[in-house]
N, C-alpha and C. Protein backbone atom coordinates (compact mmCIF):
# COMPACT_ATOMS: atom_id res chain seq x y z
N UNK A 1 201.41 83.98 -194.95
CA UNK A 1 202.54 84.90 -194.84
C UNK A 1 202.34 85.84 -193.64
N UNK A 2 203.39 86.00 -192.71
CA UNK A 2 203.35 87.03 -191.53
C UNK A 2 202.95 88.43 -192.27
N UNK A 3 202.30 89.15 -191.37
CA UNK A 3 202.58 90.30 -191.62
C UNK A 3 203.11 91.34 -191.52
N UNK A 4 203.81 92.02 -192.31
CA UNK A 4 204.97 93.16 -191.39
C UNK A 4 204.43 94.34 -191.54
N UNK A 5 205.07 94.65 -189.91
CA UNK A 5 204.43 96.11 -189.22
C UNK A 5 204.85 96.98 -190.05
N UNK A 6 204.21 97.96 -190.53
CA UNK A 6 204.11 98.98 -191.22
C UNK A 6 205.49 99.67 -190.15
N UNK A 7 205.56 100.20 -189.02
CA UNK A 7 206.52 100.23 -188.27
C UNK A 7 208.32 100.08 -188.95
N UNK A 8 207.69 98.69 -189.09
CA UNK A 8 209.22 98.39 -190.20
C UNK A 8 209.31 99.09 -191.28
N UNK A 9 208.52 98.82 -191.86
CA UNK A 9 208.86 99.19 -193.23
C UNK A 9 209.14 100.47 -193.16
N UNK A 10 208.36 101.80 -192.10
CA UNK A 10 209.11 103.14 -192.10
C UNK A 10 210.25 103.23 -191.28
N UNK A 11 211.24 102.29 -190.91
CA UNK A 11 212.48 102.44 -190.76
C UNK A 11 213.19 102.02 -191.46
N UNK A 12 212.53 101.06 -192.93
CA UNK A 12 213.85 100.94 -194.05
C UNK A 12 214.54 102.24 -194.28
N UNK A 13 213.99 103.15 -194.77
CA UNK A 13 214.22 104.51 -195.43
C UNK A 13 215.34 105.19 -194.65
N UNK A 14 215.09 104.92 -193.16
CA UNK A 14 216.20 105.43 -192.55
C UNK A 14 217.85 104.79 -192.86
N UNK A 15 217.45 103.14 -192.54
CA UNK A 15 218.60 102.58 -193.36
C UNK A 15 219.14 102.78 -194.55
N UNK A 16 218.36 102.72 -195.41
CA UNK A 16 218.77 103.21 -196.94
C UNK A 16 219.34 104.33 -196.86
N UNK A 17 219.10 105.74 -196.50
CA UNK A 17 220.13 106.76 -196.31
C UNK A 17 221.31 106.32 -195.77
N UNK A 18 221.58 106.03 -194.37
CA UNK A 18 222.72 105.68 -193.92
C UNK A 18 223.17 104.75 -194.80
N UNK A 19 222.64 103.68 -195.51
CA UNK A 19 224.00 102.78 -196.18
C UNK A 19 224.51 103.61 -197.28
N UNK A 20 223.13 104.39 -197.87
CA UNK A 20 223.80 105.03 -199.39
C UNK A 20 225.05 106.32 -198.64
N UNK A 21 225.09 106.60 -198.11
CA UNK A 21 226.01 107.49 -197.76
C UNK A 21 227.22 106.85 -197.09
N UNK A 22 227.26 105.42 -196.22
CA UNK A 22 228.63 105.03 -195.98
C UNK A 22 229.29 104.81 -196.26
N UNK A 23 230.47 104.79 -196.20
CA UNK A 23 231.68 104.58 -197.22
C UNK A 23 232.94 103.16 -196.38
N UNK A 24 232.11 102.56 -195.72
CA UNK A 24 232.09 101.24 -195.29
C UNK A 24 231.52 100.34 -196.25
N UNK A 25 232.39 99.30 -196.47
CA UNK A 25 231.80 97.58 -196.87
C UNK A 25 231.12 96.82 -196.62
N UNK A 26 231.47 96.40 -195.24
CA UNK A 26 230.64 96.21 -194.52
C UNK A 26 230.05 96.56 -192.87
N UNK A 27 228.75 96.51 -192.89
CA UNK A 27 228.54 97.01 -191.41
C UNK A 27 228.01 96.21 -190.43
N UNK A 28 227.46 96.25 -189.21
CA UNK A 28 227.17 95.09 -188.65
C UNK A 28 226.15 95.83 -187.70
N UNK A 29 225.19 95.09 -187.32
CA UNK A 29 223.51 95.97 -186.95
C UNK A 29 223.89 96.25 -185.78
N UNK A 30 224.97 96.73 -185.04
CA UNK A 30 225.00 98.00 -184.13
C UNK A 30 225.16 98.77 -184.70
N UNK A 31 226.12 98.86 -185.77
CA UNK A 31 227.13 100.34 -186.29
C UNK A 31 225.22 100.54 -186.63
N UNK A 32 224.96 99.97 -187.72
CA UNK A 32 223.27 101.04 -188.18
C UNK A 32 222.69 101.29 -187.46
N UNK A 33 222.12 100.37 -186.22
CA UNK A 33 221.09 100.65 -185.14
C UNK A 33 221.56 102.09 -184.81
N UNK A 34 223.16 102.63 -183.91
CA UNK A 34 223.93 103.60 -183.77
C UNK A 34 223.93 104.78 -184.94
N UNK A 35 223.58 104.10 -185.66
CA UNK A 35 223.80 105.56 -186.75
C UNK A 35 222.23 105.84 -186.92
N UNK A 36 221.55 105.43 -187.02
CA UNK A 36 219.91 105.61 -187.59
C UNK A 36 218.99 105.79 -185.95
N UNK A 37 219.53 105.58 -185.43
CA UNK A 37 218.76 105.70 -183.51
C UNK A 37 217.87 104.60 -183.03
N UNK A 38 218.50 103.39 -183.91
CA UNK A 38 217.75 102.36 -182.88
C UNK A 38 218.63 101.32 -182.51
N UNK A 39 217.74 100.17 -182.19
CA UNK A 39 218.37 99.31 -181.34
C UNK A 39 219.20 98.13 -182.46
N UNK A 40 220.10 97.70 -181.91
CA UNK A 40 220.88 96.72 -182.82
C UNK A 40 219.99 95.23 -183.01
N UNK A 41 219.01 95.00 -181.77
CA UNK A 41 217.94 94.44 -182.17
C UNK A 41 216.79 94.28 -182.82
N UNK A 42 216.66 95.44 -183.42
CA UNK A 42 215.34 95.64 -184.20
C UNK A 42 215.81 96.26 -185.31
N UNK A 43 217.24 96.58 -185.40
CA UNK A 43 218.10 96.69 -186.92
C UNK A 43 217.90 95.19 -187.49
N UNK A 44 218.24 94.30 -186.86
CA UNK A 44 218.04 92.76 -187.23
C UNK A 44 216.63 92.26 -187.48
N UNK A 45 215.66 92.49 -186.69
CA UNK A 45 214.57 92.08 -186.87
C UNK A 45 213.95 92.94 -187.80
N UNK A 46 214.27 93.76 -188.17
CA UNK A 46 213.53 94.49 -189.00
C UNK A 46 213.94 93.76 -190.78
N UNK A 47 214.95 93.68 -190.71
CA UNK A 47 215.62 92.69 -191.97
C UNK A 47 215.05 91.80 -192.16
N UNK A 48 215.18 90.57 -190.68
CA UNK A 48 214.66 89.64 -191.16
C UNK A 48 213.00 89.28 -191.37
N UNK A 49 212.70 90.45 -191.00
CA UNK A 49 210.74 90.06 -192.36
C UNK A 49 211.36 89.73 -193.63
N UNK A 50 212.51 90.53 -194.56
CA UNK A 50 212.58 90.65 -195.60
C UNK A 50 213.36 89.53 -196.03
N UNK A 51 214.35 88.55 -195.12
CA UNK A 51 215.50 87.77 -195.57
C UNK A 51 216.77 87.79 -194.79
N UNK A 52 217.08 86.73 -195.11
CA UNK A 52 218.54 86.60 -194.21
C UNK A 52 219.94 87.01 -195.10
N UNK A 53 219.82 88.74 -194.94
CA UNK A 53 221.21 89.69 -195.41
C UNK A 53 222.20 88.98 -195.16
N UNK A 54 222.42 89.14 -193.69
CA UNK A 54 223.68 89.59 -193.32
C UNK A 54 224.44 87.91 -192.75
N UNK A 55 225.61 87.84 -191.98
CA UNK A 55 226.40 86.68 -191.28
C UNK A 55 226.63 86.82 -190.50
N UNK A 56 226.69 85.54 -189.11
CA UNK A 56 226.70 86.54 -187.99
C UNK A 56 228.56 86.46 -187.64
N UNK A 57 228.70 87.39 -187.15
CA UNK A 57 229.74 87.90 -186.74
C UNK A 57 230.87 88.22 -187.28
N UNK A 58 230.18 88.68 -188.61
CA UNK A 58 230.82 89.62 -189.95
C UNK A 58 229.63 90.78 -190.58
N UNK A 59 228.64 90.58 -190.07
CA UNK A 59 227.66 91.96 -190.72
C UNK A 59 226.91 92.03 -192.12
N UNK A 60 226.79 93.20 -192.33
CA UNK A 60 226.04 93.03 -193.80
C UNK A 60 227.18 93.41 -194.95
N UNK A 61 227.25 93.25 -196.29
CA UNK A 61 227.91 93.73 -197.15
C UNK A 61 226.97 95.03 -197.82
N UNK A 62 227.83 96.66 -197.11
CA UNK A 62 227.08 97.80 -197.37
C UNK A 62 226.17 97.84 -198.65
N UNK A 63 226.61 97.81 -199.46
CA UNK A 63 226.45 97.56 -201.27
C UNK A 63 224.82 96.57 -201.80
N UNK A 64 225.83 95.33 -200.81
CA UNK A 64 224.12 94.34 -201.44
C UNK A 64 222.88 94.68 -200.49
N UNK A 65 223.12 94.92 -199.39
CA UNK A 65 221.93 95.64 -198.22
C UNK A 65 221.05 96.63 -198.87
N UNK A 66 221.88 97.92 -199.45
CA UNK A 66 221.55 98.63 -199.98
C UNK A 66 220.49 98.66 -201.34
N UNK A 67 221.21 97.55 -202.31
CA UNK A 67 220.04 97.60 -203.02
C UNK A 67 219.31 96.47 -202.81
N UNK A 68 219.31 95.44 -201.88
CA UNK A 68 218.23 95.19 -201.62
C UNK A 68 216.93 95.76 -200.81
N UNK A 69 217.29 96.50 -200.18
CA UNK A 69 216.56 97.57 -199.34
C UNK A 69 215.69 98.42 -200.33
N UNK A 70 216.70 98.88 -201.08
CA UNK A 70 215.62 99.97 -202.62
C UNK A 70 214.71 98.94 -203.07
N UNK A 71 215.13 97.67 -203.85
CA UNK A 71 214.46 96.92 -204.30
C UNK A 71 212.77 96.36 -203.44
N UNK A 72 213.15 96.18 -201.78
CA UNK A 72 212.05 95.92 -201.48
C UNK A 72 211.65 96.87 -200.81
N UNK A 73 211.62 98.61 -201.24
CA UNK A 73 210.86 99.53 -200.95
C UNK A 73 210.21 100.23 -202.78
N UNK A 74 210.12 99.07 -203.65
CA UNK A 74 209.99 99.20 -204.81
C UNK A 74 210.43 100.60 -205.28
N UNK A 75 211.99 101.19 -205.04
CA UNK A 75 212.20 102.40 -205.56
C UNK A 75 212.91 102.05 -207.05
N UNK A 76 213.40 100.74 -207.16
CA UNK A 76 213.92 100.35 -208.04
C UNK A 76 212.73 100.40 -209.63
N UNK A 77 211.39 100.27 -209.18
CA UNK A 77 210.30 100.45 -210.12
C UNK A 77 209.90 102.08 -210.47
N UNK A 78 210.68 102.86 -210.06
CA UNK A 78 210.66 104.43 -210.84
C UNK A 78 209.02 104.75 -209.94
N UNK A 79 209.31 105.21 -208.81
CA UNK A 79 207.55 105.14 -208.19
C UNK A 79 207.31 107.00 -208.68
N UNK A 80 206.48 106.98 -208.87
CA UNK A 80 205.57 108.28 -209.28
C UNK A 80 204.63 109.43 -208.36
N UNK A 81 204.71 110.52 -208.39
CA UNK A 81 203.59 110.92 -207.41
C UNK A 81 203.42 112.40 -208.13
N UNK A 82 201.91 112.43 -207.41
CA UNK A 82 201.39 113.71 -207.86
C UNK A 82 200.84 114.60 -206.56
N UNK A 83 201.24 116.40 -206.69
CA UNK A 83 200.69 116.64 -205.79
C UNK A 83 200.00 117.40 -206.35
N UNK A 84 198.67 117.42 -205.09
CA UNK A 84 197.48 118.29 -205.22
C UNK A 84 197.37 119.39 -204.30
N UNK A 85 197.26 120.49 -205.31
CA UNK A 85 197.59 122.30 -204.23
C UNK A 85 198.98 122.46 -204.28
N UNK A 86 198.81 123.48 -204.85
CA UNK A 86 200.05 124.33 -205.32
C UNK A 86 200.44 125.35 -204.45
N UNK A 87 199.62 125.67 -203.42
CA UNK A 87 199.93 126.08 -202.20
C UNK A 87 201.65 126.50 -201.96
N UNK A 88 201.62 127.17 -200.43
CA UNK A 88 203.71 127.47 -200.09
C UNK A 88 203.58 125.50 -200.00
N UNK A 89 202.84 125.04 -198.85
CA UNK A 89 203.76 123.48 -198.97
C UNK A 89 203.76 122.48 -200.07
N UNK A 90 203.02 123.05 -201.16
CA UNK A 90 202.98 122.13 -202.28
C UNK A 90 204.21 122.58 -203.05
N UNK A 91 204.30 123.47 -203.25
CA UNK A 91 205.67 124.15 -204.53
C UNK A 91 206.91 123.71 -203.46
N UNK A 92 206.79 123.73 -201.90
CA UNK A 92 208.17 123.78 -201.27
C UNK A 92 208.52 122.18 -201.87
N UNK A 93 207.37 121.60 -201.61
CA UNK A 93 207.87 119.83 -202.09
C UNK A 93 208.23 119.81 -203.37
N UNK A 94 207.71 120.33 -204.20
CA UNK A 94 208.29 120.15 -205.66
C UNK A 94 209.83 120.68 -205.80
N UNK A 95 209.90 121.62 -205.53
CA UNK A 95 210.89 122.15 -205.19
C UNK A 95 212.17 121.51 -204.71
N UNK A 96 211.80 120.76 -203.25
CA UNK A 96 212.57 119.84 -202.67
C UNK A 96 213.37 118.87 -203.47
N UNK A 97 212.41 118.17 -204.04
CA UNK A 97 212.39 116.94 -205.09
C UNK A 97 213.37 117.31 -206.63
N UNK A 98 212.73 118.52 -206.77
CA UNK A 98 213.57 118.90 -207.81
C UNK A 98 215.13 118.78 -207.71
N UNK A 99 215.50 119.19 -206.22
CA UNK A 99 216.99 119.37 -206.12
C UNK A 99 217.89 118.13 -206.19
N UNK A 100 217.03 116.98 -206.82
CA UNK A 100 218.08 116.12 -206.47
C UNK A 100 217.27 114.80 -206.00
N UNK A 101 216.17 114.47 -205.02
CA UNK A 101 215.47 113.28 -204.55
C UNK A 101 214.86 112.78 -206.21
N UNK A 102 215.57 111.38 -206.68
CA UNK A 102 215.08 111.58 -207.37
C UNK A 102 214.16 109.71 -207.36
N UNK A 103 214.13 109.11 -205.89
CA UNK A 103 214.04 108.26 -205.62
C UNK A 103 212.24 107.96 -205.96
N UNK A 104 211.71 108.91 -205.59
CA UNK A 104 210.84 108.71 -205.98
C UNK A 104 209.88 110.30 -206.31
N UNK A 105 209.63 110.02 -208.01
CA UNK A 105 209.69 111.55 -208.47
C UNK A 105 208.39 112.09 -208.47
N UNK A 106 208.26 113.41 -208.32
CA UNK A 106 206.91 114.22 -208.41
C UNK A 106 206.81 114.58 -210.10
N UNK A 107 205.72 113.67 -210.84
CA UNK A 107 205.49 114.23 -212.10
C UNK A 107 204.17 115.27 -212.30
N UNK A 108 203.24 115.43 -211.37
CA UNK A 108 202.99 116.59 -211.36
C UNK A 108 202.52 117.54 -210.84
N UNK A 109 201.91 118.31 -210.53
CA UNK A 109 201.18 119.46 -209.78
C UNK A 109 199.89 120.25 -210.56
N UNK A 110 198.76 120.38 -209.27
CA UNK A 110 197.68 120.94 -209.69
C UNK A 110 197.14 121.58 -208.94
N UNK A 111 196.34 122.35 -209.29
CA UNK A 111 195.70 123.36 -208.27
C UNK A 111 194.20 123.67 -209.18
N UNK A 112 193.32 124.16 -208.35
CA UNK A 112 192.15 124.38 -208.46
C UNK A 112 191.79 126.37 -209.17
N UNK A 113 193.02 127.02 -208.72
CA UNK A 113 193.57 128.38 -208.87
C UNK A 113 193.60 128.60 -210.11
N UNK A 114 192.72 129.37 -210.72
CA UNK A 114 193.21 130.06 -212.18
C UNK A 114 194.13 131.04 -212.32
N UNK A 115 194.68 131.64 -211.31
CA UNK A 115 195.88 132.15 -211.21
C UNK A 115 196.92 131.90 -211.01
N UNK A 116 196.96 130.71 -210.73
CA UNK A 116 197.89 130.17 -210.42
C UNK A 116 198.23 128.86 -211.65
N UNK A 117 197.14 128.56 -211.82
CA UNK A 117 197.74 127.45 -213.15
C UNK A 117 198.06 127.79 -214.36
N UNK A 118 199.27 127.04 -214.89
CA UNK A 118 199.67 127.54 -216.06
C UNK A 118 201.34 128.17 -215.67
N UNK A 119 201.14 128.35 -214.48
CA UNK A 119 202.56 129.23 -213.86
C UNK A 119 203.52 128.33 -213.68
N UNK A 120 204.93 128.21 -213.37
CA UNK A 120 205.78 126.81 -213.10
C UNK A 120 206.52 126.92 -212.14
N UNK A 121 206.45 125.80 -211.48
CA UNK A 121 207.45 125.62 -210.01
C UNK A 121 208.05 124.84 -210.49
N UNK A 122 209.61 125.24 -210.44
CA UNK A 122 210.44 124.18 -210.17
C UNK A 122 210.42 123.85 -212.00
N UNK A 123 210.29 122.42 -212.35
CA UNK A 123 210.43 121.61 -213.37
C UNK A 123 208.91 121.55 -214.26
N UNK A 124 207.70 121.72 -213.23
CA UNK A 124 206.81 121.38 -213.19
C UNK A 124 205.99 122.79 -213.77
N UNK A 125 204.36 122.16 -214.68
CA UNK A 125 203.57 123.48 -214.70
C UNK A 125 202.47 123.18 -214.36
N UNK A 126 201.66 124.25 -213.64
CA UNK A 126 200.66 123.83 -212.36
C UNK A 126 199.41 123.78 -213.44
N UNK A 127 198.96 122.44 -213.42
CA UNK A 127 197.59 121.83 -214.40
C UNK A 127 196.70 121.97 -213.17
N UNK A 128 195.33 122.41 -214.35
CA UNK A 128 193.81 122.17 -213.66
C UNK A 128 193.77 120.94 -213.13
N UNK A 129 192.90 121.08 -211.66
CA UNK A 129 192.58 120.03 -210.79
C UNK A 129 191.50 119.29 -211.67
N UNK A 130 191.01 119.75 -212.83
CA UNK A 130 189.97 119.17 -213.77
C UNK A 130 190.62 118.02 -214.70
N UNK A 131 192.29 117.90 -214.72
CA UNK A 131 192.88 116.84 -215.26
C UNK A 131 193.65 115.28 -214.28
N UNK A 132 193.16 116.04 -213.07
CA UNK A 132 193.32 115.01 -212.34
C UNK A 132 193.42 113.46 -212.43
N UNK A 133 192.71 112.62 -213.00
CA UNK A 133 192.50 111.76 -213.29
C UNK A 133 193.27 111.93 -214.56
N UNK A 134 193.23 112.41 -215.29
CA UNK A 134 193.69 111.53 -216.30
C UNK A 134 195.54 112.04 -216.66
N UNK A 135 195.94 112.75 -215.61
CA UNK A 135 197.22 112.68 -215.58
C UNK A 135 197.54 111.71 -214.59
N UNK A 136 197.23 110.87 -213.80
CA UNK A 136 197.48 109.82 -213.15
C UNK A 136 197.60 108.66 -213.96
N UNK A 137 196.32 108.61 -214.73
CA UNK A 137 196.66 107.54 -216.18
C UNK A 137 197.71 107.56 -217.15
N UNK A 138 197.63 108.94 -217.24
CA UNK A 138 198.59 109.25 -218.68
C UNK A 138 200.27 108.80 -218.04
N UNK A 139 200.59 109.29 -216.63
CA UNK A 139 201.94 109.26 -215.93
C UNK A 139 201.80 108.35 -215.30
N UNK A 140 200.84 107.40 -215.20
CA UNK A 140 201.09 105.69 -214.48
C UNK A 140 201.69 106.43 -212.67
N UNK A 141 200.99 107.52 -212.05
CA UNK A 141 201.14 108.06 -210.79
C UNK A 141 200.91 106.94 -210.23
N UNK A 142 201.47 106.44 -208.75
CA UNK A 142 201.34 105.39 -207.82
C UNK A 142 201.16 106.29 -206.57
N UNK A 143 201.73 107.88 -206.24
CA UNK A 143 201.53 107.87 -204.85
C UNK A 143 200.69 109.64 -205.28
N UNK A 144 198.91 109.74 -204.34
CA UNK A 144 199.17 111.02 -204.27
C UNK A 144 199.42 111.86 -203.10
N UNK A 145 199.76 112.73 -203.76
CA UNK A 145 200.26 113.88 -202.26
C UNK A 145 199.30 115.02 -202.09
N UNK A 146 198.60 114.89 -200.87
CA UNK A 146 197.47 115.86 -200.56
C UNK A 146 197.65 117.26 -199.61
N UNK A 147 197.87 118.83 -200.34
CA UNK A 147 198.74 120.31 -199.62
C UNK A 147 197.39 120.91 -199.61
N UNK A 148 196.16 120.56 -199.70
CA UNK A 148 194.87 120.91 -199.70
C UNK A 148 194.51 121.71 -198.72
N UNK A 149 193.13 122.15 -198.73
CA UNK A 149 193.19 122.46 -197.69
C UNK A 149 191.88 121.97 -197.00
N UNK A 150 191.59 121.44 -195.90
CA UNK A 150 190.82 120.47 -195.51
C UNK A 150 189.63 120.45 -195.30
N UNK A 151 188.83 121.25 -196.13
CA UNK A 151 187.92 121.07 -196.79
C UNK A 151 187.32 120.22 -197.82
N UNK A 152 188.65 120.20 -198.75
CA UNK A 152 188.50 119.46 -199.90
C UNK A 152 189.42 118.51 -200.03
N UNK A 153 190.01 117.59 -198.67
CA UNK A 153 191.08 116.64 -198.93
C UNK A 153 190.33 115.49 -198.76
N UNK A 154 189.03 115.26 -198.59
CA UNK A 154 188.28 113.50 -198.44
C UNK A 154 187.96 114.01 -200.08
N UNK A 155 187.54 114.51 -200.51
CA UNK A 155 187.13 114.47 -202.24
C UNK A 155 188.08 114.41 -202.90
N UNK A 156 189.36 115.08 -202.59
CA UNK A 156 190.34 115.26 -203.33
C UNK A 156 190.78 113.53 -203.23
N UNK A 157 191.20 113.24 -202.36
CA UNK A 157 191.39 111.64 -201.84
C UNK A 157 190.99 110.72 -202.66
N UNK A 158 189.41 110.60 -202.57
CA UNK A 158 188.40 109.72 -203.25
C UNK A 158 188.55 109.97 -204.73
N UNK A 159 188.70 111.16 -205.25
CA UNK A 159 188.72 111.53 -206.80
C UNK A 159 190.45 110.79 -206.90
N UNK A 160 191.75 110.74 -206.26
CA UNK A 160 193.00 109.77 -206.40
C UNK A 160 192.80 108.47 -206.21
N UNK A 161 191.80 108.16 -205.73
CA UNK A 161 192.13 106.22 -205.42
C UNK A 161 191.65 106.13 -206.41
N UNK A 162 190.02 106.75 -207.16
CA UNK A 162 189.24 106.30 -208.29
C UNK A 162 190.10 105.93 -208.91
N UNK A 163 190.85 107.19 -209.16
CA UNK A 163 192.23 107.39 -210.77
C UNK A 163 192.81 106.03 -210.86
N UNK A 164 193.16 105.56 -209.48
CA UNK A 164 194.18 104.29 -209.60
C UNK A 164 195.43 104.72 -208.83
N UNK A 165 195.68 105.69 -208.07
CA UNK A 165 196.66 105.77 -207.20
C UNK A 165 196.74 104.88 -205.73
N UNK A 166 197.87 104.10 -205.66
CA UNK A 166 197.98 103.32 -204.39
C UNK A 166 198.31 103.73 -203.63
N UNK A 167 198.14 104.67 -203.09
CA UNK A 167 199.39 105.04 -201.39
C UNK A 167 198.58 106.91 -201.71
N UNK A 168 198.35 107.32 -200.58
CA UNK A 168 198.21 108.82 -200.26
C UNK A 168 199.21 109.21 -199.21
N UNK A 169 199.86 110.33 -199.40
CA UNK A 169 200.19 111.18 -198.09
C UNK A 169 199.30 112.57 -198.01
N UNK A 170 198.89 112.22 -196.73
CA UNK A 170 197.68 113.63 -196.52
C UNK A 170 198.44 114.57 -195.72
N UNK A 171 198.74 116.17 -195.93
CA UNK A 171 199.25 116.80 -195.46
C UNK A 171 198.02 118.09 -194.88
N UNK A 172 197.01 117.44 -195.29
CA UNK A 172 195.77 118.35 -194.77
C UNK A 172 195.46 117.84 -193.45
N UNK A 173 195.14 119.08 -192.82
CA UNK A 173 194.71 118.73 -191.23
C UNK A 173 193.44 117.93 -190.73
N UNK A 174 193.17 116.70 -191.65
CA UNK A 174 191.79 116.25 -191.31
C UNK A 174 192.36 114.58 -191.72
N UNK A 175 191.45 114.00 -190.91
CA UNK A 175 191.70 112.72 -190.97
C UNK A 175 190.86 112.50 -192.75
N UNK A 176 191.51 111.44 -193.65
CA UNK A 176 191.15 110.70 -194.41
C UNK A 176 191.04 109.66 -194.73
N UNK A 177 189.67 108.84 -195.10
CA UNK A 177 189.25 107.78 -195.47
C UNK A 177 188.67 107.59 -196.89
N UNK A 178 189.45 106.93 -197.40
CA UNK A 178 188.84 106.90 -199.16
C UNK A 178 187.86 105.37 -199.41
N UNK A 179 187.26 105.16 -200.22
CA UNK A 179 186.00 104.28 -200.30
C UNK A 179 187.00 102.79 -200.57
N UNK A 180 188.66 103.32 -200.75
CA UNK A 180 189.54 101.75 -201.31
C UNK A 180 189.85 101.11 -200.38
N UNK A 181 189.32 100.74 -199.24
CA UNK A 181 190.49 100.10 -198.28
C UNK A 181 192.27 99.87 -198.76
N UNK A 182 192.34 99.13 -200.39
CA UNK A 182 193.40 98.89 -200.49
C UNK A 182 194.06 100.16 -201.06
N UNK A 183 194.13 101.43 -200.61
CA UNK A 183 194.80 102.64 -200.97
C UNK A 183 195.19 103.04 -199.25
N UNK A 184 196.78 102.84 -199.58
CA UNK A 184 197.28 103.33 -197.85
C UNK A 184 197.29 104.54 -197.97
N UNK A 185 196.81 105.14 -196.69
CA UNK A 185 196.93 106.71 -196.49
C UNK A 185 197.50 107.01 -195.14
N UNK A 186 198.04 107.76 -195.35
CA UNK A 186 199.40 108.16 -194.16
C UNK A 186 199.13 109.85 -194.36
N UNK A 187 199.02 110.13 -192.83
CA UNK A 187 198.48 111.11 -192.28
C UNK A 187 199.85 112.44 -191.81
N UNK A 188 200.39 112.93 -192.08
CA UNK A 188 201.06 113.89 -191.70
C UNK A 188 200.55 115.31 -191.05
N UNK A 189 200.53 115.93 -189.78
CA UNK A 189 200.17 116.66 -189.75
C UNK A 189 201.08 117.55 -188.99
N UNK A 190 201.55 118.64 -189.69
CA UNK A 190 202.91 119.41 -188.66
C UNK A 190 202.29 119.90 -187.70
N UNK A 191 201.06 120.40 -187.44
CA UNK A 191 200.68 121.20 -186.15
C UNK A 191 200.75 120.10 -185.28
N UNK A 192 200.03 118.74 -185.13
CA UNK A 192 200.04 118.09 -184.44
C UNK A 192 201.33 117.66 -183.55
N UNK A 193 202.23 117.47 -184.80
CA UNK A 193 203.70 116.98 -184.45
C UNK A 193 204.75 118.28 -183.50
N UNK A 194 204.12 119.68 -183.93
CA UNK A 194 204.69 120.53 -182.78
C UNK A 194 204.07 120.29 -181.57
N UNK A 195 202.65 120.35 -181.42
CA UNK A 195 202.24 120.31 -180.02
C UNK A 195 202.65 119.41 -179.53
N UNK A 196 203.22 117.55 -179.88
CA UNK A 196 203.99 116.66 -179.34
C UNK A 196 204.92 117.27 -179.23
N UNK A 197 206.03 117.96 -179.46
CA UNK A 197 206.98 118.31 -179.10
C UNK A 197 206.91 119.21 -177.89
N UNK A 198 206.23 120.15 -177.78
CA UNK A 198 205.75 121.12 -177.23
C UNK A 198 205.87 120.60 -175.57
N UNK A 199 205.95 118.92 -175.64
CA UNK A 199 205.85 118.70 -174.23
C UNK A 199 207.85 118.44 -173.74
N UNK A 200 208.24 117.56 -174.63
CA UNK A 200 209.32 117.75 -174.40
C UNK A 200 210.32 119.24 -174.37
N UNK A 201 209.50 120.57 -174.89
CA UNK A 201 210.08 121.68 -174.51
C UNK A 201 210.55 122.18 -173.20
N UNK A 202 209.40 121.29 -172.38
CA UNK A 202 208.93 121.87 -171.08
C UNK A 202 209.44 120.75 -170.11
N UNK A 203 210.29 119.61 -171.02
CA UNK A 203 211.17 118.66 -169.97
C UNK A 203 212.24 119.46 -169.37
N UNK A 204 212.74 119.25 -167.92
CA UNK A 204 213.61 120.06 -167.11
C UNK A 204 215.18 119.38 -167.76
N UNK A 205 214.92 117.80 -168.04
CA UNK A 205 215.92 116.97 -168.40
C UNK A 205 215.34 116.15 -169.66
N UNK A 206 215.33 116.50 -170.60
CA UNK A 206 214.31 115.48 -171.69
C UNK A 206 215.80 114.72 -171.83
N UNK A 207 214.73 113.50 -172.56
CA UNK A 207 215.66 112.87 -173.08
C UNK A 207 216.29 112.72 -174.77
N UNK A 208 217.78 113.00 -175.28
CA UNK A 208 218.53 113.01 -175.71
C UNK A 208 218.74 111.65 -176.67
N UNK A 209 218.95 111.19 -177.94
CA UNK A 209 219.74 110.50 -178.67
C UNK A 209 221.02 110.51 -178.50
């Protein structure tokens, strides 16, 4: 079996918004390439890792795209996540999620803080980092979410793959490696992502979408 670029797969998500919100039947991989910011060629190629959607020179049918797209970003399987640190960016995500994302849900939150646990954000009430593990079992968690602070995000990490969580997002400023190879971890880091920007500030003419 080929393998598909991770690449792809983080531009389904973009598609999936745009179809769930069009109020078109059908579309045809310019209109998405045009609406989502890419190319009408790699709207197509990006599909076809997954299957042959669409017809040519009639498009996709908005509707079946759509949930096939959820289906093979397994949102259709109720995906789970837990975050760790209750922190401002941990409660802002719960928070977020609360309002409505309910694609893939945050069941719970923890913190290491005795002042802080026991208190409730959002939907949620902030449990000892000492139940870690076994609220991943008990809630069948698949993704964790790391607001740590980077000191304690390779332990925090390693103590989530043990549990049985598949997928990390690390929002701590340190690179992470957990002992699973097969646990993906995806690195977010906002400081980083301003100082990239930071150069296009200083374009005389940047370039524009």
């Amino acid at each position: 079996m080929q393998r598909i670029p991770d690449a792809a797969i983080r531009r389904l998500p973009a598609y999936l918004r745009w179809l769930t919100e069009c109020e078109e039947e059908r579309v045809t991989s310019v209109m998405l390439g045009q609406a989502t910011g890419y190319s009408s060629e790699q709207v197509r190629k990006d599909l076809a890792y997954f299957g042959a959607f669409g017809t040519r020179g009639v498009g996709y049918d908005v509707s079946a795209l759509r949930d096939e797209i959820y289906r093979i970003l397994k949102l259709d399987q109720g995906v789970r996540a837990i975050v760790v640190g209750s922190g401002h960016l941990g409660t802002a995500l719960v928070r977020y999620v609360d309002q409505g994302h309910q694609d893939v849900k945050i069941m719970a939150l923890v913190d290491n803080n005795p002042a802080i646990i026991g208190t409730q954000v959002g939907s949620l009430r902030v449990e000892p980092v000492e139940r870690l593990e076994e609220l991943v079992h008990e809630l069948d968690i698949g993704i964790g979410v790391l607001t740590v602070p980077k000191e304690a995000a390779v332990l925090v990490a390693d103590r989530l793959a043990e549990a049985g969580v598949r997928a990390i997002l690390n929002f701590a400023p340190v690179a992470v490696c957990t002992r699973h190879p097969e646990v993906f971890v995806q690195p977010i880091d906002l400081t980083l992502e301003m100082q990239a920007l930071s150069y296009f500030v200083g374009q005389k003419a940047p370039n524009r979408l």
